[in-house]
Protein backbone atom coordinates (compact mmCIF):
# COMPACT_ATOMS: atom_id res chain seq x y z
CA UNK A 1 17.39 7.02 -71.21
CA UNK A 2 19.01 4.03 -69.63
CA UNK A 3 22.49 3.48 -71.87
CA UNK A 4 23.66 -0.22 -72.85
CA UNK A 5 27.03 1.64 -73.98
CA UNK A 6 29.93 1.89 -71.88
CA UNK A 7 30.56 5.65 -70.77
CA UNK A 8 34.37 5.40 -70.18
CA UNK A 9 34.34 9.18 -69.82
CA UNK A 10 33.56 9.23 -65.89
CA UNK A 11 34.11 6.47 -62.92
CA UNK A 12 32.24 5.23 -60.06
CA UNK A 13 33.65 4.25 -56.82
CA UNK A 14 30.98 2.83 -53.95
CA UNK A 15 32.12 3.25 -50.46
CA UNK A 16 29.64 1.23 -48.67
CA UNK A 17 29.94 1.02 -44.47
CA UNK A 18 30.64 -2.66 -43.25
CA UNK A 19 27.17 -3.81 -42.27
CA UNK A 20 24.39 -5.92 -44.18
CA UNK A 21 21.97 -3.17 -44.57
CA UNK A 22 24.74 -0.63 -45.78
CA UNK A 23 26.09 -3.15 -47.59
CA UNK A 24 22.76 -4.23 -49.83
CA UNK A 25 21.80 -0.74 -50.27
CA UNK A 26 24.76 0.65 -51.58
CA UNK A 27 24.77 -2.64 -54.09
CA UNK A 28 21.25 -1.12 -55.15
CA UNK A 29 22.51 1.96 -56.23
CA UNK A 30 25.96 0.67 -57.53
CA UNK A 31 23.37 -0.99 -60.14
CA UNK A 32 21.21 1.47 -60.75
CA UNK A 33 24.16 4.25 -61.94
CA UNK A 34 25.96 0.85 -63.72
CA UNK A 35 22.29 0.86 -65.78
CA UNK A 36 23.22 4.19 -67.18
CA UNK A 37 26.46 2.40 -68.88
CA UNK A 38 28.64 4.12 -66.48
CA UNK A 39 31.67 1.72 -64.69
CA UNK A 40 31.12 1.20 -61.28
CA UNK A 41 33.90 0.25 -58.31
CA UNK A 42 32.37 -1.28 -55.30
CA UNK A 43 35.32 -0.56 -52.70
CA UNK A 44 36.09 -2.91 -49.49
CA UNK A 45 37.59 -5.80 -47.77
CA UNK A 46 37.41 -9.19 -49.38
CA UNK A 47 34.94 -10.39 -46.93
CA UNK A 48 32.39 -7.55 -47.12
CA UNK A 49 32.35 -7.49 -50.92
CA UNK A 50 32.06 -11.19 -50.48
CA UNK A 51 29.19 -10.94 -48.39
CA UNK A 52 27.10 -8.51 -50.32
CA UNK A 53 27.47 -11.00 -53.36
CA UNK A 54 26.48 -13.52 -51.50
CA UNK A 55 23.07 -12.22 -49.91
CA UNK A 56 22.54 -9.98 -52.94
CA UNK A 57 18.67 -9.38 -51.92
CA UNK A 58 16.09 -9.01 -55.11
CA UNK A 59 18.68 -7.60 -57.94
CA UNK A 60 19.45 -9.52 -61.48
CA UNK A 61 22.69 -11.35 -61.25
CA UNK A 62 23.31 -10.27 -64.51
CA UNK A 63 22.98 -6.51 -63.28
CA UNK A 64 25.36 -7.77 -60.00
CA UNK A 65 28.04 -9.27 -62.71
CA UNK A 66 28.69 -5.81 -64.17
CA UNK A 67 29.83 -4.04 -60.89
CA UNK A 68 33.69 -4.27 -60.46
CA UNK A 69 34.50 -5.43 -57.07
CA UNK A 70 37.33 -4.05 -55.60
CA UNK A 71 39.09 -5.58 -52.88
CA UNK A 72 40.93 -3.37 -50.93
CA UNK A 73 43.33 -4.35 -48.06
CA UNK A 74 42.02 -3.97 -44.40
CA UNK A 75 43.69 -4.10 -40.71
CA UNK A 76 42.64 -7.56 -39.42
CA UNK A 77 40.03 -7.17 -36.91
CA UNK A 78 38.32 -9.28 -34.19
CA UNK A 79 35.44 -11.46 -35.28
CA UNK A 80 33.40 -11.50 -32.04
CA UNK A 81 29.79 -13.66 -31.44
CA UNK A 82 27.46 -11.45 -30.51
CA UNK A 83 26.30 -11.16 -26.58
CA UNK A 84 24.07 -14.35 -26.32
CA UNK A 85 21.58 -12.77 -24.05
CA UNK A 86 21.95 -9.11 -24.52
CA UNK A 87 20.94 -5.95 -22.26
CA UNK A 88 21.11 -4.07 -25.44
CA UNK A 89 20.18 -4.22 -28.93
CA UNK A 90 22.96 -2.17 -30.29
CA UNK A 91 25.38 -4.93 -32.07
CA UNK A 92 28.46 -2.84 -30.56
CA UNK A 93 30.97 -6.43 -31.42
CA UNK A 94 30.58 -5.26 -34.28
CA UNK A 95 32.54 -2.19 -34.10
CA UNK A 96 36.27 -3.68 -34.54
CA UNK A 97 34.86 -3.83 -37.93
CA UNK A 98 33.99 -0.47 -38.19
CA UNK A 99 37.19 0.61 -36.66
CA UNK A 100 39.25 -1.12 -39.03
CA UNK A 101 37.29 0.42 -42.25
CA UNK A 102 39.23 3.67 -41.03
CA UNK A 103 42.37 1.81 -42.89
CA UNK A 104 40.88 1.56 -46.02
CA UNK A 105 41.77 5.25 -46.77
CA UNK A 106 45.14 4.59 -48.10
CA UNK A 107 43.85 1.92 -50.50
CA UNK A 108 40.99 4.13 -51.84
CA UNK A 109 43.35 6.80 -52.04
CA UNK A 110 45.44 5.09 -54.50
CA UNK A 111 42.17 3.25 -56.42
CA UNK A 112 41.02 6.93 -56.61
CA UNK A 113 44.07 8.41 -58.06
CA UNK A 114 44.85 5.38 -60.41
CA UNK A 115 41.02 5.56 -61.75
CA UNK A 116 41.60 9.43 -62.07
CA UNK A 117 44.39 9.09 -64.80
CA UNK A 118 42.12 7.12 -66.74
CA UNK A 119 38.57 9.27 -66.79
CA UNK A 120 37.75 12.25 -67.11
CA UNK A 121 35.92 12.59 -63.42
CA UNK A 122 36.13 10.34 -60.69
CA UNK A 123 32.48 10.32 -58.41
CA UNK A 124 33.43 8.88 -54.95
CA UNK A 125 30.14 7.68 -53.53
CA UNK A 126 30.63 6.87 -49.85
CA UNK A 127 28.44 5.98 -47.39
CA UNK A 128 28.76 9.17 -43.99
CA UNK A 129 29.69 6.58 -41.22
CA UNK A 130 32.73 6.32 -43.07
CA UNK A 131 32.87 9.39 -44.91
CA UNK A 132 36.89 10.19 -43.61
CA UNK A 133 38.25 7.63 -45.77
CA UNK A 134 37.51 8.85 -48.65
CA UNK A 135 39.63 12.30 -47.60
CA UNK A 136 42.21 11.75 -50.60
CA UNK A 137 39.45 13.03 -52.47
CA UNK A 138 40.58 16.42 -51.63
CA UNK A 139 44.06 16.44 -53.48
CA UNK A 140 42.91 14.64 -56.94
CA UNK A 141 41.71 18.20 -58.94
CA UNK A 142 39.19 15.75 -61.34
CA UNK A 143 36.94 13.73 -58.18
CA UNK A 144 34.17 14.80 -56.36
CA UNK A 145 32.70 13.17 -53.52
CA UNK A 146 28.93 12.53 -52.56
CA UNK A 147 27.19 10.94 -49.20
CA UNK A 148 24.68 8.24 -49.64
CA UNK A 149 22.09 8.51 -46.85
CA UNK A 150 20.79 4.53 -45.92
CA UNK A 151 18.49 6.32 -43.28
CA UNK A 152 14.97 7.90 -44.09
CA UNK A 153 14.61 11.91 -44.18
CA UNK A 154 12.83 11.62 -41.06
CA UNK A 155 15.39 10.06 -39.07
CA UNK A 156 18.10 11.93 -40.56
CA UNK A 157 16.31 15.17 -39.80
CA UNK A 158 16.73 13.97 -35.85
CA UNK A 159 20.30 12.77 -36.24
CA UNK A 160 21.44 16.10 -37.92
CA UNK A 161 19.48 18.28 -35.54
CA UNK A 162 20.37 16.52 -32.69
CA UNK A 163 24.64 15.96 -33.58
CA UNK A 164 23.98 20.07 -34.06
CA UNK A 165 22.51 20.81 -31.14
CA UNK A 166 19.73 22.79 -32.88
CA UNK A 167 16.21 22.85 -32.14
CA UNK A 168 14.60 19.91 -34.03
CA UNK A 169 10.86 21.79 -35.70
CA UNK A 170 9.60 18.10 -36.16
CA UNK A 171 7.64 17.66 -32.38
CA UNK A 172 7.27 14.25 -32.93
CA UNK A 173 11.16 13.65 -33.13
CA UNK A 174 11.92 15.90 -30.10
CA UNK A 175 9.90 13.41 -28.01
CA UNK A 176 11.94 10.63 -29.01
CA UNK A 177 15.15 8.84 -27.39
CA UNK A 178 18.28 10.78 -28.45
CA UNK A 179 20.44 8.45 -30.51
CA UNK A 180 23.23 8.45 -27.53
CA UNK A 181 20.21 5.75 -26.12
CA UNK A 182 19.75 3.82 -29.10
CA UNK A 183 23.07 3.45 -30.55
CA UNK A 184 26.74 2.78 -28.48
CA UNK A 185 29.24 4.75 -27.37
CA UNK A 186 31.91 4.15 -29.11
CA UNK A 187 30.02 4.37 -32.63
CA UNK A 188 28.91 7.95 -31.10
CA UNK A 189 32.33 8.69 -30.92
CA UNK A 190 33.01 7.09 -34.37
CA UNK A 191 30.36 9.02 -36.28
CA UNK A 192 32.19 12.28 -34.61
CA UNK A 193 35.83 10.97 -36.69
CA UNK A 194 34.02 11.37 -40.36
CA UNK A 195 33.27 14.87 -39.83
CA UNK A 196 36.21 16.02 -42.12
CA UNK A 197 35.54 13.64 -44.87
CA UNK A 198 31.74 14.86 -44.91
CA UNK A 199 32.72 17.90 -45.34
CA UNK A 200 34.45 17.46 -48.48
CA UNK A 201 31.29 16.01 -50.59
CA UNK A 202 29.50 18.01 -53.15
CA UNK A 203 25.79 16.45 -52.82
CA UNK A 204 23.51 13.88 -50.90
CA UNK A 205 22.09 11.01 -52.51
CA UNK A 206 18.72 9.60 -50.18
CA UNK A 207 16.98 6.49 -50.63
CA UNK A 208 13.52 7.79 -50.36
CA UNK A 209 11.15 9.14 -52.24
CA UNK A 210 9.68 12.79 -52.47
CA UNK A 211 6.25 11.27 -52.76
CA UNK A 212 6.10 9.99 -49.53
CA UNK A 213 9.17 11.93 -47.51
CA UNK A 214 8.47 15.62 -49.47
CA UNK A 215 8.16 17.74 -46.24
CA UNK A 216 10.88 16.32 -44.54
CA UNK A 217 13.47 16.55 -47.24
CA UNK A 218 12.63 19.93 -47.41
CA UNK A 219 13.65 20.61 -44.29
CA UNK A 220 16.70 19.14 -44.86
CA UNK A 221 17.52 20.95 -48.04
CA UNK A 222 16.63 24.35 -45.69
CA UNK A 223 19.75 27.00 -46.43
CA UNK A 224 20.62 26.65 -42.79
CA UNK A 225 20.97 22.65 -43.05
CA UNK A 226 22.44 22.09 -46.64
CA UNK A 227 24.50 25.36 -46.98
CA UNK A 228 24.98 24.60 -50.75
CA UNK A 229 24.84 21.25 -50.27
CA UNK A 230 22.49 19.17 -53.28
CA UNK A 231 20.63 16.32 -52.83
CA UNK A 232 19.22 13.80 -54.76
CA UNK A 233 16.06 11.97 -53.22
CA UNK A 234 15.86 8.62 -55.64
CA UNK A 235 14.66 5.78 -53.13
CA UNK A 236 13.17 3.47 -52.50
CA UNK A 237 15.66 1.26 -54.91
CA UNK A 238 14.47 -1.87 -54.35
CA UNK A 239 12.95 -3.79 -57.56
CA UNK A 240 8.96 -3.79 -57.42
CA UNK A 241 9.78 -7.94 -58.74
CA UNK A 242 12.66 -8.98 -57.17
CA UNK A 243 13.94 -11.73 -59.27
CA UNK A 244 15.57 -15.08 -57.13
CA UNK A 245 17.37 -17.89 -59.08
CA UNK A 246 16.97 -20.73 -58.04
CA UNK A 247 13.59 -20.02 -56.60
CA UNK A 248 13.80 -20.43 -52.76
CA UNK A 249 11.34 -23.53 -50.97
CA UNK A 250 9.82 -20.76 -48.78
CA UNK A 251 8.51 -19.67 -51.50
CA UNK A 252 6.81 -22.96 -53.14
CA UNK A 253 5.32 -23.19 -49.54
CA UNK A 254 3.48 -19.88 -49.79
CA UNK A 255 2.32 -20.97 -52.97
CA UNK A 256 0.18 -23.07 -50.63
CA UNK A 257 -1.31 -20.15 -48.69
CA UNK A 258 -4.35 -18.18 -48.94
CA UNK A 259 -3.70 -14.63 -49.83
CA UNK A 260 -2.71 -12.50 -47.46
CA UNK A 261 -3.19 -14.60 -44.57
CA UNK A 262 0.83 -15.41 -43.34
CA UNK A 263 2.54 -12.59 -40.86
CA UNK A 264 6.48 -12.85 -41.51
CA UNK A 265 8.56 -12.25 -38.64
CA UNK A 266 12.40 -11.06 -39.21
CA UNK A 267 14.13 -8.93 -37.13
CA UNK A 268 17.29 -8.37 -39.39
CA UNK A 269 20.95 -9.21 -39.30
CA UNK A 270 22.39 -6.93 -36.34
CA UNK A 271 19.30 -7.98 -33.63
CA UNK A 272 20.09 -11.02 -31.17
CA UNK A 273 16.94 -12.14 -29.48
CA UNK A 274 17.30 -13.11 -25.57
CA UNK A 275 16.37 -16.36 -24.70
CA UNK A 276 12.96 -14.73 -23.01
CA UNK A 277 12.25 -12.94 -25.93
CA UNK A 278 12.44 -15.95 -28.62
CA UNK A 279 10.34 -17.69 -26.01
CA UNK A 280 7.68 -14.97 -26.07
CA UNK A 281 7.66 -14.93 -29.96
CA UNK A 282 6.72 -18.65 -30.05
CA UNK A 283 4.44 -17.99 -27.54
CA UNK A 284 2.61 -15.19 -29.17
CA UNK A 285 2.89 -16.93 -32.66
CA UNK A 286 1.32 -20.10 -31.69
CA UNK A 287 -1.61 -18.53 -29.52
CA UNK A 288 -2.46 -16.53 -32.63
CA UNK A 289 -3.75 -19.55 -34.52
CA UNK A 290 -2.47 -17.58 -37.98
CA UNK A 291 0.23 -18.68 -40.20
CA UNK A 292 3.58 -17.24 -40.17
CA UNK A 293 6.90 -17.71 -41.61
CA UNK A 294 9.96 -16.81 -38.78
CA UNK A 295 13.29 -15.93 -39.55
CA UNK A 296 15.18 -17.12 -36.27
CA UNK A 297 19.14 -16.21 -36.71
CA UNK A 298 21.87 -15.27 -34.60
CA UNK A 299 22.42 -11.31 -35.15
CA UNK A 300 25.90 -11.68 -37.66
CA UNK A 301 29.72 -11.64 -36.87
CA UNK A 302 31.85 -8.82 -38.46
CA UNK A 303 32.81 -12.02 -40.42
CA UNK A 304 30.02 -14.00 -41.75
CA UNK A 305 32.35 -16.72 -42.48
CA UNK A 306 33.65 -17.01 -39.95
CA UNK A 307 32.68 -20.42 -38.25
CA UNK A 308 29.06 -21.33 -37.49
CA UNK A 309 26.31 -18.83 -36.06
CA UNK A 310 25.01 -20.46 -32.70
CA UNK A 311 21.62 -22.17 -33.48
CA UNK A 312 18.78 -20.60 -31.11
CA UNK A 313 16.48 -22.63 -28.86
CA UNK A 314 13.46 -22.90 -29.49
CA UNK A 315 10.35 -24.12 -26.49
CA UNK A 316 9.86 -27.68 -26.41
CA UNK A 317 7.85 -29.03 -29.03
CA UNK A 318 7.26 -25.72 -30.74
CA UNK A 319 8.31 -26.75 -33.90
CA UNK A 320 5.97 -29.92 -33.96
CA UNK A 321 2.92 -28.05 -32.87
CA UNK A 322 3.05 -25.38 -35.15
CA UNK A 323 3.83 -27.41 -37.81
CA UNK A 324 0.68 -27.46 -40.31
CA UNK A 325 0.86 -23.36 -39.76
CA UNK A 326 4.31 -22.41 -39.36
CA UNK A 327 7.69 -22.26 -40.64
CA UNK A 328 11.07 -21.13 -39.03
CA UNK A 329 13.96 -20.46 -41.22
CA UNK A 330 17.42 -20.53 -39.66
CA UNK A 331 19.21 -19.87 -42.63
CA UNK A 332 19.45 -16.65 -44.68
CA UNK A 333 15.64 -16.05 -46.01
CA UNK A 334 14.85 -13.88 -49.49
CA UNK A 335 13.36 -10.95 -47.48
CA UNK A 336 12.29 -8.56 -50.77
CA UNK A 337 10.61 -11.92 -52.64
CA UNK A 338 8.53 -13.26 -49.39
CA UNK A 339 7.17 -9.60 -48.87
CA UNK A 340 6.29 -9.69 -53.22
CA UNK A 341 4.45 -13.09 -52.42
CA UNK A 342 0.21 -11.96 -52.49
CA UNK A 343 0.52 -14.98 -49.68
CA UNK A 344 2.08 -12.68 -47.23
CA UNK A 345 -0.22 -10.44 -45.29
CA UNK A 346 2.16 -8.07 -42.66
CA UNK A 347 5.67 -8.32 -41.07
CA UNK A 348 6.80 -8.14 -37.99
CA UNK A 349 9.55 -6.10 -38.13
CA UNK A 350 12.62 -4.28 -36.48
CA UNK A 351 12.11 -1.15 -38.76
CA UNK A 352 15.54 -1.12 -40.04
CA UNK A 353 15.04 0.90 -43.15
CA UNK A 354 15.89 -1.36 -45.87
CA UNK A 355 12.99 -3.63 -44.64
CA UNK A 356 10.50 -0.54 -44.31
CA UNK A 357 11.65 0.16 -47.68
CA UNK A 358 11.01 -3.34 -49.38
CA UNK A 359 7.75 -3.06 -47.11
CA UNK A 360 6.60 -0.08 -48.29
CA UNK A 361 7.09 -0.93 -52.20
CA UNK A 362 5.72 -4.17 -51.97
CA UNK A 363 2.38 -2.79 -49.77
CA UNK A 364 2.89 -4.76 -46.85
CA UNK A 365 1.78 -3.56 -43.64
CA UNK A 366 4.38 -3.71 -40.69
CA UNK A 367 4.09 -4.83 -36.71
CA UNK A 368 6.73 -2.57 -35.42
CA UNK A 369 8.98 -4.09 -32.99
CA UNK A 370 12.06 -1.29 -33.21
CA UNK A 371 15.51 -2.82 -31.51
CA UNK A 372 18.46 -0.14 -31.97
CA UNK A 373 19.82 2.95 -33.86
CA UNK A 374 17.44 4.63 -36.68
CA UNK A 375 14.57 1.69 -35.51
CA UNK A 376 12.87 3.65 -32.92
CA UNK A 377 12.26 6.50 -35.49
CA UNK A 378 11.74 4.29 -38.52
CA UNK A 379 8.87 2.69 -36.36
CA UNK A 380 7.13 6.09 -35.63
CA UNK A 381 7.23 6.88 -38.90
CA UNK A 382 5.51 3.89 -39.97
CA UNK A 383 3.15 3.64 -37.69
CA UNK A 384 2.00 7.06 -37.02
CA UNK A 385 3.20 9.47 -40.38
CA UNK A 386 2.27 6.74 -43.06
CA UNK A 387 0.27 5.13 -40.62
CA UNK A 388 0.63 1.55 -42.58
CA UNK A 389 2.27 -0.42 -39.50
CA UNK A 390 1.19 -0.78 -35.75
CA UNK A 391 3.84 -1.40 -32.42
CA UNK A 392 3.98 -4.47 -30.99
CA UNK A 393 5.37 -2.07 -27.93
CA UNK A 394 5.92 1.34 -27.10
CA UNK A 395 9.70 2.18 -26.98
CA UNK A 396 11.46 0.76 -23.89
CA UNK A 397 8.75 -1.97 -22.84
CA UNK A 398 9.18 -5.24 -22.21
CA UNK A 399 7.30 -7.33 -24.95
CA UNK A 400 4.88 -9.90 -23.80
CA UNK A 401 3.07 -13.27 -25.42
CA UNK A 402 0.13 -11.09 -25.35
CA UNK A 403 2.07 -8.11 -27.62
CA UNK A 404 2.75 -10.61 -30.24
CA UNK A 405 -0.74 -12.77 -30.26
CA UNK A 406 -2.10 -8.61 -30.43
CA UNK A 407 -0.35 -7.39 -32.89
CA UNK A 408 -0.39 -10.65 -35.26
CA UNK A 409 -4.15 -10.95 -34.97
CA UNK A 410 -4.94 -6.93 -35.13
CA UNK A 411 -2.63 -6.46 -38.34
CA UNK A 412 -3.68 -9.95 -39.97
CA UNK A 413 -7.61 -10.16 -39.49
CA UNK A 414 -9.16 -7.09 -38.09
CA UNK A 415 -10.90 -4.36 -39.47
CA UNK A 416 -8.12 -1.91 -38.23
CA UNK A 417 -5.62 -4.18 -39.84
CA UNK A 418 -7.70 -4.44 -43.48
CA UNK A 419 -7.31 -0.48 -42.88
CA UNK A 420 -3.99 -0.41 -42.42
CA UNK A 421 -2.91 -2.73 -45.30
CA UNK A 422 -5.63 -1.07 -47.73
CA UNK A 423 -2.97 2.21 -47.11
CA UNK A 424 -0.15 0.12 -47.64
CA UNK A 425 -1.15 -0.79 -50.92
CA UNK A 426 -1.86 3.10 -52.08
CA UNK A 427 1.74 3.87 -50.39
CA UNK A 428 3.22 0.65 -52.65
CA UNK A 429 1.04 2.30 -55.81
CA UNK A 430 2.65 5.89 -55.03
CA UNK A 431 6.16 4.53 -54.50
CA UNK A 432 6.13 2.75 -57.97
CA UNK A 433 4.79 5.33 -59.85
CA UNK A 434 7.69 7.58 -57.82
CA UNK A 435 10.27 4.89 -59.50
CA UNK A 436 9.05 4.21 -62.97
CA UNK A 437 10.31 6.33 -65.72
CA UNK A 438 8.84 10.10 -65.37
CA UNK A 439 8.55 9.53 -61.28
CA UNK A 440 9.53 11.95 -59.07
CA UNK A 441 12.28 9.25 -57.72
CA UNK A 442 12.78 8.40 -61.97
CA UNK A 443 13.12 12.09 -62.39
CA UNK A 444 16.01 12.56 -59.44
CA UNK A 445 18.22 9.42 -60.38
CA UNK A 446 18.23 10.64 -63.83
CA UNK A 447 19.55 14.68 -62.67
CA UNK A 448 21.71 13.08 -60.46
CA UNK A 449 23.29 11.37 -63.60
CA UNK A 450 23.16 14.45 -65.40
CA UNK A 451 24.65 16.04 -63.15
CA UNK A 452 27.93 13.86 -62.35
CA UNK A 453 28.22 13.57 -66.22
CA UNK A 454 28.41 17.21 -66.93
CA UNK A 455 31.44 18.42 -68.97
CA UNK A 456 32.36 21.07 -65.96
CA UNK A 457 33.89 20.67 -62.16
């Protein structure tokens, strides 16, 4: 049972990786252990931790207000704009960010050790992009560390197998890109520096759910992948009814819509648009005749707050036309509460996996449009394992007006699309079930607790 008393006896620290969708997700879990009365440290630069508070996506203030933010010092880092017309997705000015995370460790070392005099156990939750700062870990005889995997089982499944150099048994994932195509470089080279620190944890947390990710978390809980690794699958964590105070004005105009008749169109924080593509998306919106709300945003800085975002063009007269049908927000939209609204119909999406996620619980069917990193496998495994999402491409073509106008009409008022979206809605129906009390995800979250509570090391 969920505990309103304070459990002084152990202590939390997150250690969340220094981008949006790290960020949020780690935020959901920091609440979710903080339910079970246990203190929780959210570790990390004062302008990450402000960030997350900032955009803090579908939870309860009151929930956020318990979490004790801890702001750690950090090596100063570039704030680069992003490429304005980019030959890749991957948002690689990004990485000075990354790169100075690495100096957190000496700060988190002494957090951990100061935390450690006062509890009985210390649980270092970190997040495996940046699992070597947490390596202090190793020399405090009463902490334990765990990874928290932001990725799906399916994708991690190709990431593991692949950074191994072992034969992948999924077919599916052998025929995709190898992540050295869909992510930089240099964070290649990155993910190779956390080695040591991941191989200090005692357990995996996953945000998915057994219901819907079973046979693919079993292969990653195989002898020869986990060794004696545990894991803990307790996704997806965000709320079935996200709560937003104030209410948002994208939301009283939804109000006005039939239900499911508007396609939302977001391509999350880390994806700059060219110029061709935002003209192709205004092309392909209007020609559809539907209704649609569109996120339009410059992919974010390292520092959000760091001077103002460039403002994207849109065609000539776009705006006007579309008007009595269409709305595009340039400012930070409530993803989790547009997908809750029975207004909204599909999303056209980048497949990063918090948004399949807050797709998938809220039953709304996805136009996959994949950009970088996990994307390209997220996308496949919406489309073609749950099957409740179609491509707007195939991986590595150039989108079209006619992609878009296709993929908003087939998903919002077709037969194949009424399909689709009636198996979205059973996957949402699973998926809660998975999370209420009892649920397979319930079930996991609660052993997990158990298990980082026990009286042992």
């Amino acid at each position: 049972m969920m505990g309103s008393l304070q459990d002084d006896s152990i202590s939390v620290i997150m250690v969340p990786f220094p981008a949006q969708g790290h960020l949020n997700q780690m935020l959901q879990l920091s609440c979710l252990i903080s339910s079970f009365g246990i203190p929780v440290h959210y570790a990390g630069s004062p302008v990450f931790n402000r960030q997350v508070r900032l955009r803090v996506n579908a939870l309860n203030p009151t929930d956020v207000q318990k979490i004790n933010f801890q702001d750690l010092s950090f090596s100063a880092f570039a704030s680069l704009p992003p490429v304005p017309d980019p030959s890749t997705k991957f948002p690689g000015h990004l990485q000075p960010a990354w790169d100075a995370a690495m100096s957190m460790a000496g700060p988190l070392g002494d957090l951990m050790r100061s935390l450690a005099l006062k509890h009985r156990r210390v649980i270092v939750i970190h997040d495996p992009l940046i699992a070597s700062v947490v390596k202090d870990v190793a020399t405090i005889p009463n902490a334990e560390s765990y990874a928290f995997i932001c990725i799906s089982a399916f994708c991690q499944i190709k990431f593991l197998f692949e950074l191994l150099g072992i034969f992948c048994p999924v077919q599916r994932l052998r025929e995709l890109p190898p992540i050295s195509d869909t992510i930089s470089r240099e964070l290649y080279s990155f993910i190779g520096l956390q080695d040591e620190g991941m191989a200090l944890r005692s357990g995996d947390i996953i945000n998915t759910s057994r219901s819907i990710e079973g046979p693919f978390l079993d292969i990653l809980e195989s002898k020869e992948i986990a060794g004696d690794v545990k894991s803990w699958a307790i996704g997806p964590m965000i709320p079935t009814k996200p709560s937003l105070n104030p209410r948002h004005q994208i939301l009283d105009w939804l109000d006005k819509q039939s239900p499911k008749s508007v396609i939302f169109v977001s391509f999350g924080t880390t994806t700059s648009l060219t110029n061709h593509e935002v003209q192709v998306v205004a092309e392909g919106l209007e020609r559809s005749g539907h209704k649609f709300i569109w996120v339009l945003r410059e992919a974010d800085k390292s520092n959000v707050f760091d001077g103002e975002a460039r403002r994207i063009e849109l065609p000539a007269g776009f705006e006007e036309r579309v008007k009595e049908r269409g709305v595009v927000v340039r400012e930070w939209a409530p993803q989790p509460e547009i997908l809750a609204h029975p207004s909204t119909g599909g999303f056209m999406s980048h497949c990063g996996w918090n948004s399949c996620n807050e797709s998938i619980k809220m039953g709304v069917p996805i136009a996959a449009w994949p950009m970088h990193s996990d994307q390209p496998t997220n996308a496949v495994f919406v489309t073609e394992v749950l099957r409740v999402g179609l491509p707007v491409r195939k991986w590595g073509e150039v989108v079209t007006a006619e992609m878009v106008d296709d993929a908003v009409r087939r998903l919002i008022a077709s037969e194949e699309g009424d399909e689709i979206r009636k198996r979205a809605e059973e996957m949402a129906a699973v998926v809660h079930g998975a999370t209420e009390p009892g649920g397979a995800s319930r079930l996991e979250l609660d052993a997990f607790i158990a298990h980082i509570k026990r009286l042992h090391l």
